[in-house]
N, C-alpha and C. Protein backbone atom coordinates (compact mmCIF):
# COMPACT_ATOMS: atom_id res chain seq x y z
N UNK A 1 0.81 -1.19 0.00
CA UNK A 1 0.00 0.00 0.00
C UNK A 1 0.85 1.25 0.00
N UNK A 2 1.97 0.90 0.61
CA UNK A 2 2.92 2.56 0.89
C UNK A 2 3.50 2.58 -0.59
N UNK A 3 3.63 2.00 -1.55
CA UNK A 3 4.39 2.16 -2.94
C UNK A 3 2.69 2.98 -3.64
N UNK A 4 1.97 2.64 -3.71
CA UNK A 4 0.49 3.43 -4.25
C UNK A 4 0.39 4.85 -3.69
N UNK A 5 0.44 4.93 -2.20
CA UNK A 5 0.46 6.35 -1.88
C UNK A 5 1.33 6.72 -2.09
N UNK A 6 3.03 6.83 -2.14
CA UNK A 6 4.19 7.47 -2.27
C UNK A 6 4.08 7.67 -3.92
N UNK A 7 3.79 6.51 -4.57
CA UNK A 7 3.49 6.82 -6.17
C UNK A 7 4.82 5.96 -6.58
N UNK A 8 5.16 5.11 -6.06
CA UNK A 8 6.27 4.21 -6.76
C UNK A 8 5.87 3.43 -7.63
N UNK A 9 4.69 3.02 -7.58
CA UNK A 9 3.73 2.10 -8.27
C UNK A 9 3.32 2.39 -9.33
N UNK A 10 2.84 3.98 -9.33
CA UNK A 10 2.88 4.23 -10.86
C UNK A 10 4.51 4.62 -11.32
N UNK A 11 5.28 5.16 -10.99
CA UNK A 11 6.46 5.28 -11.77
C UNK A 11 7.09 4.10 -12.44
N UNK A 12 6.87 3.02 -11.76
CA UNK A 12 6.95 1.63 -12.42
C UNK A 12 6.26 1.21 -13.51
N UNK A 13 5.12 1.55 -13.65
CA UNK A 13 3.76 1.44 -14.07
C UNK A 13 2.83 0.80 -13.70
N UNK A 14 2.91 0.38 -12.61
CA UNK A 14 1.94 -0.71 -12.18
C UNK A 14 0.90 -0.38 -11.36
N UNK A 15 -0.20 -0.89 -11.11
CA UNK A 15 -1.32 -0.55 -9.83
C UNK A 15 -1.81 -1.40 -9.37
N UNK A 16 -1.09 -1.34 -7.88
CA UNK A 16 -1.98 -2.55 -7.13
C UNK A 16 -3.04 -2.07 -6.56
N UNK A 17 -4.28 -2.85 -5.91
CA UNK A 17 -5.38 -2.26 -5.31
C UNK A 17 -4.93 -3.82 -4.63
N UNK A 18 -5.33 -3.52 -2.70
CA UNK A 18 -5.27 -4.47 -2.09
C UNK A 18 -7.08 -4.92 -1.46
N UNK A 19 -7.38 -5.43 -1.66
CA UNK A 19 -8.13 -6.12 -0.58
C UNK A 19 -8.53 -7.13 0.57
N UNK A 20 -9.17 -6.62 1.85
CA UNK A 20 -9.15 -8.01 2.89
C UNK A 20 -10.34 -8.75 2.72
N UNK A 21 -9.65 -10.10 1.99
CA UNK A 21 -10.32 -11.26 2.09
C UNK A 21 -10.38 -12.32 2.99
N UNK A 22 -9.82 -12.77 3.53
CA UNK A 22 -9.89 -13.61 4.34
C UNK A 22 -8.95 -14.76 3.76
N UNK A 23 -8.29 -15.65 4.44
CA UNK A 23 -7.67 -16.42 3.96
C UNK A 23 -8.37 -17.20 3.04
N UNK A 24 -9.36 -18.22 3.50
CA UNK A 24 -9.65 -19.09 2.59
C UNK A 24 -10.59 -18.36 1.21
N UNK A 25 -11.05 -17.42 1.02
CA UNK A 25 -11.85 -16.27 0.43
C UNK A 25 -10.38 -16.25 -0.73
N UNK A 26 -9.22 -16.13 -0.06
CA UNK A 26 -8.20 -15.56 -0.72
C UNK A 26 -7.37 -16.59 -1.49
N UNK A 27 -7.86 -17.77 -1.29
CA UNK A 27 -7.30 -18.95 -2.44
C UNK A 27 -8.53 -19.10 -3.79
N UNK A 28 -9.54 -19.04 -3.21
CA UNK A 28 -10.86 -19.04 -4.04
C UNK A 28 -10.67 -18.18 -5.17
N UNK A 29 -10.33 -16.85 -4.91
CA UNK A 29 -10.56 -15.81 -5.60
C UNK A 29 -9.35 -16.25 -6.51
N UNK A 30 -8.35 -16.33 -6.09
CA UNK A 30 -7.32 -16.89 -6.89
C UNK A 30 -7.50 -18.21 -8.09
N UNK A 31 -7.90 -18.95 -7.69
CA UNK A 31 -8.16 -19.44 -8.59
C UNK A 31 -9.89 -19.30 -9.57
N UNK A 32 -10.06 -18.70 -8.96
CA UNK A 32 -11.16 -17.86 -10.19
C UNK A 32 -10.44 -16.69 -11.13
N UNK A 33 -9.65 -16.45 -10.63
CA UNK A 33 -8.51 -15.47 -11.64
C UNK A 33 -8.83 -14.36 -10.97
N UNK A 34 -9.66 -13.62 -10.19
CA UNK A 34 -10.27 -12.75 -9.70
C UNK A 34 -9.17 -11.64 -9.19
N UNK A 35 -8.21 -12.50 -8.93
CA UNK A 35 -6.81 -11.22 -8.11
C UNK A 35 -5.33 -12.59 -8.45
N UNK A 36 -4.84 -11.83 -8.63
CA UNK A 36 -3.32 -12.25 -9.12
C UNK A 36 -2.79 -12.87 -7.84
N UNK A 37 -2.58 -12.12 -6.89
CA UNK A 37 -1.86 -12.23 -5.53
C UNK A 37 -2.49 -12.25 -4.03
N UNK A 38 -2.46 -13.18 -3.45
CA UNK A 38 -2.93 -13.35 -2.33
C UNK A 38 -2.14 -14.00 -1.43
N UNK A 39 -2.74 -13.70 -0.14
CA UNK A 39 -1.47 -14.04 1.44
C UNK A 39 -2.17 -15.28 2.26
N UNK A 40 -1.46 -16.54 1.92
CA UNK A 40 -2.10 -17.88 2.42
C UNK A 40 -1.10 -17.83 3.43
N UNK A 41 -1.61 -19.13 4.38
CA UNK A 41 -0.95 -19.64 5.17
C UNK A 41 -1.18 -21.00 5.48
N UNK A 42 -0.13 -22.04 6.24
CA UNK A 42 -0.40 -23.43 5.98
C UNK A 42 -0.87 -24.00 6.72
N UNK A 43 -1.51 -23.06 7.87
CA UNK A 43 -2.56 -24.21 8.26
C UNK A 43 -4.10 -24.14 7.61
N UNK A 44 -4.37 -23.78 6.93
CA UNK A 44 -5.38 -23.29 5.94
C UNK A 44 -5.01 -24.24 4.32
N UNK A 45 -4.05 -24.00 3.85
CA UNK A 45 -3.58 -24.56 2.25
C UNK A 45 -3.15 -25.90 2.56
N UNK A 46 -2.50 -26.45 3.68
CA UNK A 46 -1.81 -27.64 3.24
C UNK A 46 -2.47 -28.84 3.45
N UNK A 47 -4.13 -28.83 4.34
CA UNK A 47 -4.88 -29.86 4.53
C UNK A 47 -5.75 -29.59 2.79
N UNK A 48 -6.01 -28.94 2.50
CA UNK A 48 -6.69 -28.78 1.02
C UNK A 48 -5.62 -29.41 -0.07
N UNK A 49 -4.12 -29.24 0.05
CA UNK A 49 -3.40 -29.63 -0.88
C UNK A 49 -3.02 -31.40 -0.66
N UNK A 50 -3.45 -31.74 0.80
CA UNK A 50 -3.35 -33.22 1.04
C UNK A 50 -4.53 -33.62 0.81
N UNK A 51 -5.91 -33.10 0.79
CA UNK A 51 -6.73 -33.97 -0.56
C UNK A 51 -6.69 -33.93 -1.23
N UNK A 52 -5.78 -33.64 -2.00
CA UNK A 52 -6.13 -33.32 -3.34
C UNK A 52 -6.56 -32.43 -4.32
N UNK A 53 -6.98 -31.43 -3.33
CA UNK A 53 -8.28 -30.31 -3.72
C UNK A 53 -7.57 -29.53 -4.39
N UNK A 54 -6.33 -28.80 -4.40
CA UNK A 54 -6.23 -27.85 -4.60
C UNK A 54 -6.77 -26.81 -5.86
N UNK A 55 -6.37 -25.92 -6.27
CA UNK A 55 -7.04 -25.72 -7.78
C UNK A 55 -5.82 -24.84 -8.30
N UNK A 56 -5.97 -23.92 -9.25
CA UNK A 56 -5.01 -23.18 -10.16
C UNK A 56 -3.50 -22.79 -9.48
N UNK A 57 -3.69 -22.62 -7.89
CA UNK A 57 -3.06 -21.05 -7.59
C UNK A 57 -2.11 -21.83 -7.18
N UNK A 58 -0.98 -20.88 -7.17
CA UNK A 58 0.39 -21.84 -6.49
C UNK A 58 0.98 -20.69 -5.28
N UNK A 59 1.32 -21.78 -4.87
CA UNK A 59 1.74 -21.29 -3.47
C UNK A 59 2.98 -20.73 -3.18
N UNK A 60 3.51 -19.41 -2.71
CA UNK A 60 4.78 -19.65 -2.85
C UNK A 60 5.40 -19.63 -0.80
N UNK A 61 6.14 -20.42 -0.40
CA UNK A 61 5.94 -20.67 0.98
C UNK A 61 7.57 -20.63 1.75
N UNK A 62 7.51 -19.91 2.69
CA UNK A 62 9.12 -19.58 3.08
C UNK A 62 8.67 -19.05 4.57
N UNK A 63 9.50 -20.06 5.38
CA UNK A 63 8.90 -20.10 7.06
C UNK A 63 10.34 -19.38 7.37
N UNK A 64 11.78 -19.32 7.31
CA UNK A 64 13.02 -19.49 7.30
C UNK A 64 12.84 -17.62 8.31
N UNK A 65 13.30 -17.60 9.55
CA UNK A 65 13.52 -16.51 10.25
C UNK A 65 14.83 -15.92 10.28
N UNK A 66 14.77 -14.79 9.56
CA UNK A 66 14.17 -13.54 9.42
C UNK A 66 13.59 -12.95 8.66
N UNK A 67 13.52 -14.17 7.21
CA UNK A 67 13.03 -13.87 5.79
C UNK A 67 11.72 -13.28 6.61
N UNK A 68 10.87 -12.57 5.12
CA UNK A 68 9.76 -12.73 5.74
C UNK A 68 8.89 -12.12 4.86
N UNK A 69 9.45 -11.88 3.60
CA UNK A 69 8.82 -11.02 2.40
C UNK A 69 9.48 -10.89 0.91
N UNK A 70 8.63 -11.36 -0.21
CA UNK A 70 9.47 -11.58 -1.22
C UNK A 70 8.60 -11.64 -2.48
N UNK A 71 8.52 -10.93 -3.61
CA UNK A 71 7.38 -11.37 -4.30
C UNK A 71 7.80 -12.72 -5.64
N UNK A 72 7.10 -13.51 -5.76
CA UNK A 72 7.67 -14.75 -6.87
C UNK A 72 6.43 -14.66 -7.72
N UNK A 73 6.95 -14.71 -8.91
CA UNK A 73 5.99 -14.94 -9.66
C UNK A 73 5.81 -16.04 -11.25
N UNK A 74 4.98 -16.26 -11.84
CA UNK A 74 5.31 -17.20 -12.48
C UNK A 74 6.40 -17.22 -13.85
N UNK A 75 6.54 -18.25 -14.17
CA UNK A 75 7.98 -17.79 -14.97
C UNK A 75 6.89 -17.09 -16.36
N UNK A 76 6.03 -17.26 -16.85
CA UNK A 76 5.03 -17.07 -17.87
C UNK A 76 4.90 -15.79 -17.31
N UNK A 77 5.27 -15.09 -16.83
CA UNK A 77 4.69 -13.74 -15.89
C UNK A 77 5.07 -12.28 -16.52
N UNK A 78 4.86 -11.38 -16.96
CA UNK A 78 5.15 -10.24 -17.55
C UNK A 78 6.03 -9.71 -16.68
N UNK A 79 5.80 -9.71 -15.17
CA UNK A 79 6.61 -9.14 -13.98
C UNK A 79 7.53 -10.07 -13.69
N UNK A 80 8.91 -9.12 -14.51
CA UNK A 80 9.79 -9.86 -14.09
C UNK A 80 10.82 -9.10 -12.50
N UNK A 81 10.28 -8.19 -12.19
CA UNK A 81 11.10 -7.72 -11.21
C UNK A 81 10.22 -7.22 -10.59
């Protein structure tokens, strides 16, 4: 959100708009294509990914302290940085 108000976001060209969904709200939407990027966590994703269930969205997952923020995206992805 602080890159949208400071305006880094457009100098890049880009525009994010964030919204609070809720975790499980926030895999759904994802794989409806509905929003690009969303903030899971594994006690929520990893009983859905051990049935089987999962659907489109991929996860990207890094517990490792002090990391704690990083954006990945797909290699097919226009955003490369």
């Amino acid at each position: 959100m602080i890159g949208e108000v400071l305006g880094y976001n457009a100098a890049e060209g880009i525009r994010a708009e964030f919204l609070m969904v809720g975790v499980s709200n926030a895999q759904v939407a994802v794989d409806k294509g509905d929003v690009d990027i969303a903030t899971g966590v594994p006690s929520f994703a990893l009983p859905i990914l051990a049935k089987g269930e999962w659907g489109k969205a991929t996860h990207f997952y890094q517990y490792t302290y002090p990391y704690k923020w990083d954006v990945a995206v797909r290699p097919d992805s226009t955003t490369k940085s």
